[in-house]
PDB file of N, CA and C in Angstrom:
ATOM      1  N   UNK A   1       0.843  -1.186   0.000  1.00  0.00           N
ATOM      2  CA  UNK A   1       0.000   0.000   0.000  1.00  0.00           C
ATOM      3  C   UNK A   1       0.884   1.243   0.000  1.00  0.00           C
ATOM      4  N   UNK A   2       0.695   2.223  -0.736  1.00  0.00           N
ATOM      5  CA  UNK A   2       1.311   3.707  -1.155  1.00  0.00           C
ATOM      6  C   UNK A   2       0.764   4.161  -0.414  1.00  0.00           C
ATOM      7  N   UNK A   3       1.860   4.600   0.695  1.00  0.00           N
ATOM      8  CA  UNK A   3       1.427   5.810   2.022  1.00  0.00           C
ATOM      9  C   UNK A   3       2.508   7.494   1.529  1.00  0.00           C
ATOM     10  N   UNK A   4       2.038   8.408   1.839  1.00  0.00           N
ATOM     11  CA  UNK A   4       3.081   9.553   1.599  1.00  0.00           C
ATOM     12  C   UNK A   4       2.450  10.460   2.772  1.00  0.00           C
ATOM     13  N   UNK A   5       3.173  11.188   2.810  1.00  0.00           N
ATOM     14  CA  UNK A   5       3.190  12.480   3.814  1.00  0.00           C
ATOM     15  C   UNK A   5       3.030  13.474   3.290  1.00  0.00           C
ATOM     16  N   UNK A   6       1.788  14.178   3.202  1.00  0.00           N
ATOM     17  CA  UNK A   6       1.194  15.771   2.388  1.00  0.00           C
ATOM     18  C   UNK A   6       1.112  16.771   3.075  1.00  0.00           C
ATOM     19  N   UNK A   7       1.020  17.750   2.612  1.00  0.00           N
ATOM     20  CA  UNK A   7       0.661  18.767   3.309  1.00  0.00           C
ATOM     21  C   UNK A   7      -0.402  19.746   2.439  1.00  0.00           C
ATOM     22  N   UNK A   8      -1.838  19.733   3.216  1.00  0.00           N
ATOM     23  CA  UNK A   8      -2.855  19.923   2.537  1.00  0.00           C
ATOM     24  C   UNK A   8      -2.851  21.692   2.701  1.00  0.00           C
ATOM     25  N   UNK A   9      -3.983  22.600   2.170  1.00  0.00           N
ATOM     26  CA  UNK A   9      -3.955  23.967   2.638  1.00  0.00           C
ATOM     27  C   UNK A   9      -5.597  23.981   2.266  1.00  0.00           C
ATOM     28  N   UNK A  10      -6.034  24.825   2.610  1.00  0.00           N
ATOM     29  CA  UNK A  10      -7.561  25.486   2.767  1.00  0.00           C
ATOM     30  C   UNK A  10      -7.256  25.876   1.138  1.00  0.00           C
ATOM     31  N   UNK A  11      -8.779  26.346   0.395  1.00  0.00           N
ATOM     32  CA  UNK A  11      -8.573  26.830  -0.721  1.00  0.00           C
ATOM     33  C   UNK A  11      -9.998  27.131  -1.064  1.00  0.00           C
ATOM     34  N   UNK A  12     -10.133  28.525  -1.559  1.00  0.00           N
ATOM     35  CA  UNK A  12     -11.320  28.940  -1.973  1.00  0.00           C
ATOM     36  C   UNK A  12     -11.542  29.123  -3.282  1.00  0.00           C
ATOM     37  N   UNK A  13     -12.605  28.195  -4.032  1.00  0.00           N
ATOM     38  CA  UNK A  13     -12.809  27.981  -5.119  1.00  0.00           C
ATOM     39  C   UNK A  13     -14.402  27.917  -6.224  1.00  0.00           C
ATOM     40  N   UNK A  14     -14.167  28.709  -6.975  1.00  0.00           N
ATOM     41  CA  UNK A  14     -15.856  28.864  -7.119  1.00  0.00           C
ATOM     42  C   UNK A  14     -15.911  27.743  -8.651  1.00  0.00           C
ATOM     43  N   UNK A  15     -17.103  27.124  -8.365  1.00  0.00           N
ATOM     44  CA  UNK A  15     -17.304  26.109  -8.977  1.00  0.00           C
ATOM     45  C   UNK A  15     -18.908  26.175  -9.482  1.00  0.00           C
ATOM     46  N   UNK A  16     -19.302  25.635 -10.160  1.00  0.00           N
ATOM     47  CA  UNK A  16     -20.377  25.668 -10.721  1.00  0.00           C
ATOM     48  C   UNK A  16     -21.258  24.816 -10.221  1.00  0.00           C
ATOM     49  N   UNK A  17     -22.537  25.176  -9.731  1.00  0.00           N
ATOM     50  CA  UNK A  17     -23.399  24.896  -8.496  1.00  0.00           C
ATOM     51  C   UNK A  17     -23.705  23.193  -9.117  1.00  0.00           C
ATOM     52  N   UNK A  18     -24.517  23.115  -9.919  1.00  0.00           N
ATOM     53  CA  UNK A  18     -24.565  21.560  -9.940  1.00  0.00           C
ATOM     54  C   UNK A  18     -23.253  20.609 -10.044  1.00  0.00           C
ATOM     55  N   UNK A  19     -22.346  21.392 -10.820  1.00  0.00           N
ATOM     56  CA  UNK A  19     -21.163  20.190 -10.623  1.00  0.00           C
ATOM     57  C   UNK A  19     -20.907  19.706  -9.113  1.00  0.00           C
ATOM     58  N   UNK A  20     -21.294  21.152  -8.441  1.00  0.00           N
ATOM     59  CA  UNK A  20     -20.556  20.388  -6.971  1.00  0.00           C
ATOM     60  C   UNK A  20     -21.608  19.630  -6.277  1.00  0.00           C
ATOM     61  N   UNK A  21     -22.667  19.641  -6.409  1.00  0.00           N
ATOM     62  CA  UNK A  21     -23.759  18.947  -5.898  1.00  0.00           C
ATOM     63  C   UNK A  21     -23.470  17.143  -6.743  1.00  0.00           C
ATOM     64  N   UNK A  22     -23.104  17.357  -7.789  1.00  0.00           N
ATOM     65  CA  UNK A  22     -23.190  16.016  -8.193  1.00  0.00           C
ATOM     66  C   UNK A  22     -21.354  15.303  -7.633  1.00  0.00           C
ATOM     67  N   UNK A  23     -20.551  16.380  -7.496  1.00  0.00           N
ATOM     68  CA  UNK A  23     -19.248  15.983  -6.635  1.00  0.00           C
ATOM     69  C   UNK A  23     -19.191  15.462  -5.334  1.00  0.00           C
ATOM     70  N   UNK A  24     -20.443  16.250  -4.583  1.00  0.00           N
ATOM     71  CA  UNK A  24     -20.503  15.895  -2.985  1.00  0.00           C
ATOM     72  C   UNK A  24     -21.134  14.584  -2.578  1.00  0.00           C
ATOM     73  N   UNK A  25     -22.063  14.354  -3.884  1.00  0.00           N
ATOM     74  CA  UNK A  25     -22.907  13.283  -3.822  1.00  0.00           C
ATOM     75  C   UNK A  25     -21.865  11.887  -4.275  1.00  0.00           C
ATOM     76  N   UNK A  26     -21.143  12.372  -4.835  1.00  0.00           N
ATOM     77  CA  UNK A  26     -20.495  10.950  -5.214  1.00  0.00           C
ATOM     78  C   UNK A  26     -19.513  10.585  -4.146  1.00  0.00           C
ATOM     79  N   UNK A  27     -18.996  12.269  -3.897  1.00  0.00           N
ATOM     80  CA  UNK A  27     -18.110  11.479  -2.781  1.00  0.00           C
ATOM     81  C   UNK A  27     -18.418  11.082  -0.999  1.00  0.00           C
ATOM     82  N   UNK A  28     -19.736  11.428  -1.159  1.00  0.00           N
ATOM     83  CA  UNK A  28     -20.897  11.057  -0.063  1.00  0.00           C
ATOM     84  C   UNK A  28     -21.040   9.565  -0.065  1.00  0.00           C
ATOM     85  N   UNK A  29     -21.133   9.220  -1.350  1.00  0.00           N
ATOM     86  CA  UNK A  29     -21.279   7.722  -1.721  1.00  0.00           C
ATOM     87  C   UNK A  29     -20.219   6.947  -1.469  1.00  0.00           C
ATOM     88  N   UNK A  30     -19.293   7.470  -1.641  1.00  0.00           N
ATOM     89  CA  UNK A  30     -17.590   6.554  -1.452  1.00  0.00           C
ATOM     90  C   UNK A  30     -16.825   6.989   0.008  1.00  0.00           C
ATOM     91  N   UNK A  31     -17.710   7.565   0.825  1.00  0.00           N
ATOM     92  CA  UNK A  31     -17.760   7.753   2.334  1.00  0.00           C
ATOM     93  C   UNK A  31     -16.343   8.830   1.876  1.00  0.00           C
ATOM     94  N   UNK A  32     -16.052  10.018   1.011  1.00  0.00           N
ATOM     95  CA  UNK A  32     -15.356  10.458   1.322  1.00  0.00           C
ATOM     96  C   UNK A  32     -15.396  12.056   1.405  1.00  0.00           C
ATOM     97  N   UNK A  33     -14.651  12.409   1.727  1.00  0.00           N
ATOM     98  CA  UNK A  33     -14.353  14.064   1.739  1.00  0.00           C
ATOM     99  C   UNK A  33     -14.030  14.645  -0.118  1.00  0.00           C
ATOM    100  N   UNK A  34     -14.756  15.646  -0.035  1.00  0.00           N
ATOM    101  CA  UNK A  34     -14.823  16.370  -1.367  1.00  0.00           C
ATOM    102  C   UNK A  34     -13.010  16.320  -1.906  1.00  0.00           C
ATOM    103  N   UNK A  35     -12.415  17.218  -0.687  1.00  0.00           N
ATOM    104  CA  UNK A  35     -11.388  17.064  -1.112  1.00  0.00           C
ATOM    105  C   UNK A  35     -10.499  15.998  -1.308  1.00  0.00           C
ATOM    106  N   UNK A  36     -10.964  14.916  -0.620  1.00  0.00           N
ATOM    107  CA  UNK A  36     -10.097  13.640  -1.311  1.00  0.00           C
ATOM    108  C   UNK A  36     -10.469  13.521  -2.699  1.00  0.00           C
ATOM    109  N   UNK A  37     -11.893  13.709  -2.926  1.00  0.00           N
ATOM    110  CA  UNK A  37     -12.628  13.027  -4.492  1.00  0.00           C
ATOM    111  C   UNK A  37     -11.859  13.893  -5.187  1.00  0.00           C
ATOM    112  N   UNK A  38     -11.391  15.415  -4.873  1.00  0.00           N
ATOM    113  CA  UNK A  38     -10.857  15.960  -6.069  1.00  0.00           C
ATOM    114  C   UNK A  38      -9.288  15.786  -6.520  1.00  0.00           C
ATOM    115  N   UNK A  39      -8.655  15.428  -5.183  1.00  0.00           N
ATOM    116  CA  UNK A  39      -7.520  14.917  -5.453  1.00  0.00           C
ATOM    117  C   UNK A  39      -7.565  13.840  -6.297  1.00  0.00           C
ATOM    118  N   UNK A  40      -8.684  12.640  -6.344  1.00  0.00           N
ATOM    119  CA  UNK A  40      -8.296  11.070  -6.486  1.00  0.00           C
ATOM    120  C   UNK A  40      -8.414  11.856  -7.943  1.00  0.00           C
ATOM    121  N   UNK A  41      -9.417  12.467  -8.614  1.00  0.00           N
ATOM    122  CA  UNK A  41     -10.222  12.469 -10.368  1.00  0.00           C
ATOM    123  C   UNK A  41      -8.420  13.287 -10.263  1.00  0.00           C
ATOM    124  N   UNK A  42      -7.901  14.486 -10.381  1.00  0.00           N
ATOM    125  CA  UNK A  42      -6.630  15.055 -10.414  1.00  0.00           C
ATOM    126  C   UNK A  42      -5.641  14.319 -10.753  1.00  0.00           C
ATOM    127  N   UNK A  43      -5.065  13.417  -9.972  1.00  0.00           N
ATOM    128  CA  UNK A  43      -4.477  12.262  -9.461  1.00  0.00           C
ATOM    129  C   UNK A  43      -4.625  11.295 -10.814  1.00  0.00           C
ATOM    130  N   UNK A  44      -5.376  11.093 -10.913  1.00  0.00           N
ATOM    131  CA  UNK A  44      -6.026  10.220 -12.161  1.00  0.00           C
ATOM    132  C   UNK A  44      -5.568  11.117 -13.747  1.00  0.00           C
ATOM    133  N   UNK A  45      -6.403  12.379 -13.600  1.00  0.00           N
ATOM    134  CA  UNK A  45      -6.282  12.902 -15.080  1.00  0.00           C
ATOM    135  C   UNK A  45      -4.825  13.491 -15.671  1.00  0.00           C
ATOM    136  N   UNK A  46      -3.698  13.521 -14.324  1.00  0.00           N
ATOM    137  CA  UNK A  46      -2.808  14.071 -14.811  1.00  0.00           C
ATOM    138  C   UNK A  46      -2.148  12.810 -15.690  1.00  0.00           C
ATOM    139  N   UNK A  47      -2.856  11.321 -14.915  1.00  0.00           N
ATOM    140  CA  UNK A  47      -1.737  10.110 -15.761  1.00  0.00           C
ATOM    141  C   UNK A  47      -2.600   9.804 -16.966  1.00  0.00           C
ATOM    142  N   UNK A  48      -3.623  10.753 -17.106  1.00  0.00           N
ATOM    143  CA  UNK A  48      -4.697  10.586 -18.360  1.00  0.00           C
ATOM    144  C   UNK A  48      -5.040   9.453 -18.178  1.00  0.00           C
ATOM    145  N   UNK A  49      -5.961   9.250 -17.036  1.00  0.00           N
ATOM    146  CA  UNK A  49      -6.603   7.719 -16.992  1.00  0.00           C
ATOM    147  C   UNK A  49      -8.068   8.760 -16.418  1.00  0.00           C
ATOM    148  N   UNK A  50      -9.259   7.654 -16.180  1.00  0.00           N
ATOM    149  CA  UNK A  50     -10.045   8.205 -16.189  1.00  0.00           C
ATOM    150  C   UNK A  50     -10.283   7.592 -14.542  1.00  0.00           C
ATOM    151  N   UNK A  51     -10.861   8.417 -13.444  1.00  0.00           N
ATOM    152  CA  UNK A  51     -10.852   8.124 -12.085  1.00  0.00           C
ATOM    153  C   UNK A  51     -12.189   7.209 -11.719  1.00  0.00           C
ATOM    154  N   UNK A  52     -13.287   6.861 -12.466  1.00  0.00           N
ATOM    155  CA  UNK A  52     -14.136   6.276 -12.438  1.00  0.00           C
ATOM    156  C   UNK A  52     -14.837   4.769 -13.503  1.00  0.00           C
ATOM    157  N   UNK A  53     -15.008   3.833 -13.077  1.00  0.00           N
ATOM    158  CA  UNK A  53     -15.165   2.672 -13.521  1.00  0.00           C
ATOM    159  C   UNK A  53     -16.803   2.877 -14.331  1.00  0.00           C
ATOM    160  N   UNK A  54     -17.066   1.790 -15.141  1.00  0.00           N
ATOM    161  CA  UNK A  54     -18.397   1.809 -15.570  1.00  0.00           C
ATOM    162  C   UNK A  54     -19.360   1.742 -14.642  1.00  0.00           C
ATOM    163  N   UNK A  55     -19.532   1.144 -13.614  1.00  0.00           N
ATOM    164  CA  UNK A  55     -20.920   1.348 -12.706  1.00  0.00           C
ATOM    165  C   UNK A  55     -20.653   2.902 -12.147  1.00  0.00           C
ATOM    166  N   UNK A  56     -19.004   3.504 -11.469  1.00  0.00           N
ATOM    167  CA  UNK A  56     -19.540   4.777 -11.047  1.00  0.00           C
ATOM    168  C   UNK A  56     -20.107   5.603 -12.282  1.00  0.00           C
ATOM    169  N   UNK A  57     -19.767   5.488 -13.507  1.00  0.00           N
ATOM    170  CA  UNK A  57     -20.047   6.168 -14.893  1.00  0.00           C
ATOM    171  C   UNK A  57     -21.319   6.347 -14.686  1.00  0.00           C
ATOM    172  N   UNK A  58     -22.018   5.446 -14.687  1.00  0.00           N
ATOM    173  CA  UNK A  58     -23.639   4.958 -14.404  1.00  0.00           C
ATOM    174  C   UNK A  58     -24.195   5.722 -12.921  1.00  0.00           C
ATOM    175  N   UNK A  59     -23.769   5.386 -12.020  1.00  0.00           N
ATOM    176  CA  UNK A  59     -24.404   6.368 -11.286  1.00  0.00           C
ATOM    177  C   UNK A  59     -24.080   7.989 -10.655  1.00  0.00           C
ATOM    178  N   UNK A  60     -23.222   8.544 -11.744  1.00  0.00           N
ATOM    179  CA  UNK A  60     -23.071   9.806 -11.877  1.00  0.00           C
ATOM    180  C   UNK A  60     -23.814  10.533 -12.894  1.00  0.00           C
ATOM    181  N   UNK A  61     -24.170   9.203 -14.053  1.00  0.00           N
ATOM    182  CA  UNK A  61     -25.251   9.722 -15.041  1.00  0.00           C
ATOM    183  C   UNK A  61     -26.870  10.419 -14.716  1.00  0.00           C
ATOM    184  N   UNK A  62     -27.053   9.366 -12.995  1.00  0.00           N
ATOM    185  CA  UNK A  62     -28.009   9.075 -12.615  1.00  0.00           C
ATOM    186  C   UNK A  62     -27.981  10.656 -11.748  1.00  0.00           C
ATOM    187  N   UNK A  63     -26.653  10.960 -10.907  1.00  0.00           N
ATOM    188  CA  UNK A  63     -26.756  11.670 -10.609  1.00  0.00           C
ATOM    189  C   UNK A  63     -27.002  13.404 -11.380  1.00  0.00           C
ATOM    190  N   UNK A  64     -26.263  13.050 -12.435  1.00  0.00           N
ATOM    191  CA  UNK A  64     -26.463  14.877 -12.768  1.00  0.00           C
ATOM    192  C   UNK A  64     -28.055  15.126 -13.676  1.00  0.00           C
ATOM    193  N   UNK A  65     -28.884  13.671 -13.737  1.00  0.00           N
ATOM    194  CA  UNK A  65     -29.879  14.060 -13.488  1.00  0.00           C
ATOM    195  C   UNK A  65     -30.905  14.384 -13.249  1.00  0.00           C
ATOM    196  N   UNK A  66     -30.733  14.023 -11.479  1.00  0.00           N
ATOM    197  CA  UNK A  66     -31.311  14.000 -10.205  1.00  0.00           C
ATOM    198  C   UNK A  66     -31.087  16.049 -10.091  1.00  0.00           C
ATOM    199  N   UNK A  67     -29.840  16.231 -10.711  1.00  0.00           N
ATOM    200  CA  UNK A  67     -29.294  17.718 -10.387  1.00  0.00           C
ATOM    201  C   UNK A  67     -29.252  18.409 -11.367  1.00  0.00           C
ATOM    202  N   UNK A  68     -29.920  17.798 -12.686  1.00  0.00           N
ATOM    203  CA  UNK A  68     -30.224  18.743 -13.989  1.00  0.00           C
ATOM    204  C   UNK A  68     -29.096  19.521 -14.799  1.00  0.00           C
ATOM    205  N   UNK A  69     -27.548  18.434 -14.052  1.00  0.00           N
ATOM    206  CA  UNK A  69     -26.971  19.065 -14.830  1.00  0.00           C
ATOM    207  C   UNK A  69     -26.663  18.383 -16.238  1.00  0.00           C
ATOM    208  N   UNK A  70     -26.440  19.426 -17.260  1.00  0.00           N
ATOM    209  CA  UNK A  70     -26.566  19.028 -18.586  1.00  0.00           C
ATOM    210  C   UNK A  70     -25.156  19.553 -19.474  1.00  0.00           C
ATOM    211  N   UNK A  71     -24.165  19.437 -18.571  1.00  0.00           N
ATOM    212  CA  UNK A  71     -22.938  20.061 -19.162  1.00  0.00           C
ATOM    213  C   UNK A  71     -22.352  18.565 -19.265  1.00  0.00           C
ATOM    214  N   UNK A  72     -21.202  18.920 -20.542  1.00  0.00           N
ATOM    215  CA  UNK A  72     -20.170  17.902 -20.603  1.00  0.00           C
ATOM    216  C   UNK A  72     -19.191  18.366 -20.392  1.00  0.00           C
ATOM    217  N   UNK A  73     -17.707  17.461 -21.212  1.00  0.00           N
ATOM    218  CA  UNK A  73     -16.485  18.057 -21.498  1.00  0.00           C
ATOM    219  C   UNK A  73     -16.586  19.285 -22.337  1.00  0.00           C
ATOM    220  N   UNK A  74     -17.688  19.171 -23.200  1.00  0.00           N
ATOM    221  CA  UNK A  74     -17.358  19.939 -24.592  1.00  0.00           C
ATOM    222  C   UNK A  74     -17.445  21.917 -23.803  1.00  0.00           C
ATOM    223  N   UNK A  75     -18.035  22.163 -22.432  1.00  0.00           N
ATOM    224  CA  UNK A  75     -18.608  23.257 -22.098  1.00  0.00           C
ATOM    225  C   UNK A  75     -17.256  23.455 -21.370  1.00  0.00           C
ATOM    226  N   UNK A  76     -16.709  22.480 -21.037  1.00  0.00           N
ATOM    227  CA  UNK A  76     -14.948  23.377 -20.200  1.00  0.00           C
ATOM    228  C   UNK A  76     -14.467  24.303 -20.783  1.00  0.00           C
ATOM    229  N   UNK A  77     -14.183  25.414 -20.129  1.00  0.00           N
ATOM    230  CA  UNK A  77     -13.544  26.810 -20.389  1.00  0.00           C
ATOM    231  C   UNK A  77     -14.475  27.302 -21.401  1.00  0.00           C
ATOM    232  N   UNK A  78     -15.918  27.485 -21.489  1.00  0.00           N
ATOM    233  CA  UNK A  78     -16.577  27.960 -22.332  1.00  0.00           C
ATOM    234  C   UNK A  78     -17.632  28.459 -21.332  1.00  0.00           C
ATOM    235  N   UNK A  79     -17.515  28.490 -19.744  1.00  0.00           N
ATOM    236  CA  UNK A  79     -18.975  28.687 -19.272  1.00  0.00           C
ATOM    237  C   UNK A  79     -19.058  30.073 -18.966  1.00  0.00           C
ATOM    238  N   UNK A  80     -19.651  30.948 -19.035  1.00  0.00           N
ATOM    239  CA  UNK A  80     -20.448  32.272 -18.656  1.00  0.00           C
ATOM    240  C   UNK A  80     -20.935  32.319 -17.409  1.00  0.00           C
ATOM    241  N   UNK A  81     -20.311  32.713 -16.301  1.00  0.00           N
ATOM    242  CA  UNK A  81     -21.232  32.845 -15.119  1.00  0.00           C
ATOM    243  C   UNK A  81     -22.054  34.376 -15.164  1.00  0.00           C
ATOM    244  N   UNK A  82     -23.339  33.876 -14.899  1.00  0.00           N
ATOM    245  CA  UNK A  82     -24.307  34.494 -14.256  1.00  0.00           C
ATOM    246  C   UNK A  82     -24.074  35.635 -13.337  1.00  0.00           C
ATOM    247  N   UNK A  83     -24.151  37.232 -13.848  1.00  0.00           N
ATOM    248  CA  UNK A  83     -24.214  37.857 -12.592  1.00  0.00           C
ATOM    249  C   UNK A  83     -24.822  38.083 -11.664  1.00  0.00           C
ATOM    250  N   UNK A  84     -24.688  38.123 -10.244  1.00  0.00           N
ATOM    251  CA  UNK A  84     -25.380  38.152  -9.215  1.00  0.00           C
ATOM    252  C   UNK A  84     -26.006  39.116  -8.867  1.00  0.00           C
ATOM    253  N   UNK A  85     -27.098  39.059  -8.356  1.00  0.00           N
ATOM    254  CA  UNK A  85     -28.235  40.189  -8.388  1.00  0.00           C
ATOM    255  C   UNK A  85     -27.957  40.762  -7.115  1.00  0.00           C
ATOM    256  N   UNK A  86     -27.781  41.548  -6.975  1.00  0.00           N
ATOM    257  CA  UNK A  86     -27.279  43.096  -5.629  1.00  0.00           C
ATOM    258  C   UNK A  86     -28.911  42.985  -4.807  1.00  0.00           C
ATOM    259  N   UNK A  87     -28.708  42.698  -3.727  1.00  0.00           N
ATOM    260  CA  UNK A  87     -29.556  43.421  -2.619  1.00  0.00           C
ATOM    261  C   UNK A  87     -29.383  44.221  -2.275  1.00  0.00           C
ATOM    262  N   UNK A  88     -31.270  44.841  -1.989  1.00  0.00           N
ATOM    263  CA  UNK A  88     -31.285  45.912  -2.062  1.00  0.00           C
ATOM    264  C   UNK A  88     -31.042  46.331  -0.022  1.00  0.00           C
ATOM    265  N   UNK A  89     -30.152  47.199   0.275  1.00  0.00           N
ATOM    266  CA  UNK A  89     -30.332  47.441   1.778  1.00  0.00           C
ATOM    267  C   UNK A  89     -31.043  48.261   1.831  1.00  0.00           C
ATOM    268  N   UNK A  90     -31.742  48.304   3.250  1.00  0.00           N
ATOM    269  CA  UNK A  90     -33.092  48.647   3.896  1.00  0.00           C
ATOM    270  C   UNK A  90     -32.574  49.556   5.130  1.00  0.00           C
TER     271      UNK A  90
END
């Protein structure tokens, strides 16, 4: 078994609302912490392998949509965020 010694840091990161809902859910499912799941897919894509088997394939399908999301690969570095609407103070 591959043990190493890391050193993790806090990190604030804005992400696109259903991706992370369908991220938390998977890694809810594999009893893990977000940030492990993003290390493991990372970890994975830098050796260009893909971090998920055919059944998780299948129930991430299931998941994005449970969460309506309808993005693929093809929308990376192409998305437009939404500006946020200002409240009004009282």
């Amino acid at each position: 078994m591959y043990q190493d010694t890391v050193e993790r840091v806090q990190t604030g990161v804005r992400i696109e609302k259903r991706i992370l809902k369908v991220m938390k859910a998977v890694a809810e499912y594999h009893d893990l912490t977000l940030g492990d799941l993003i290390e493991g897919i990372v970890l994975h894509a830098f050796e260009g392998k893909s971090a998920f088997g055919a059944e998780n394939l299948k129930r991430i399908a299931e998941l994005k949509n449970i969460y309506h999301l309808d993005l693929d690969a093809g929308a990376s570095h192409k998305l437009i965020e939404r500006k946020q609407r200002r409240r009004k103070r009282s």
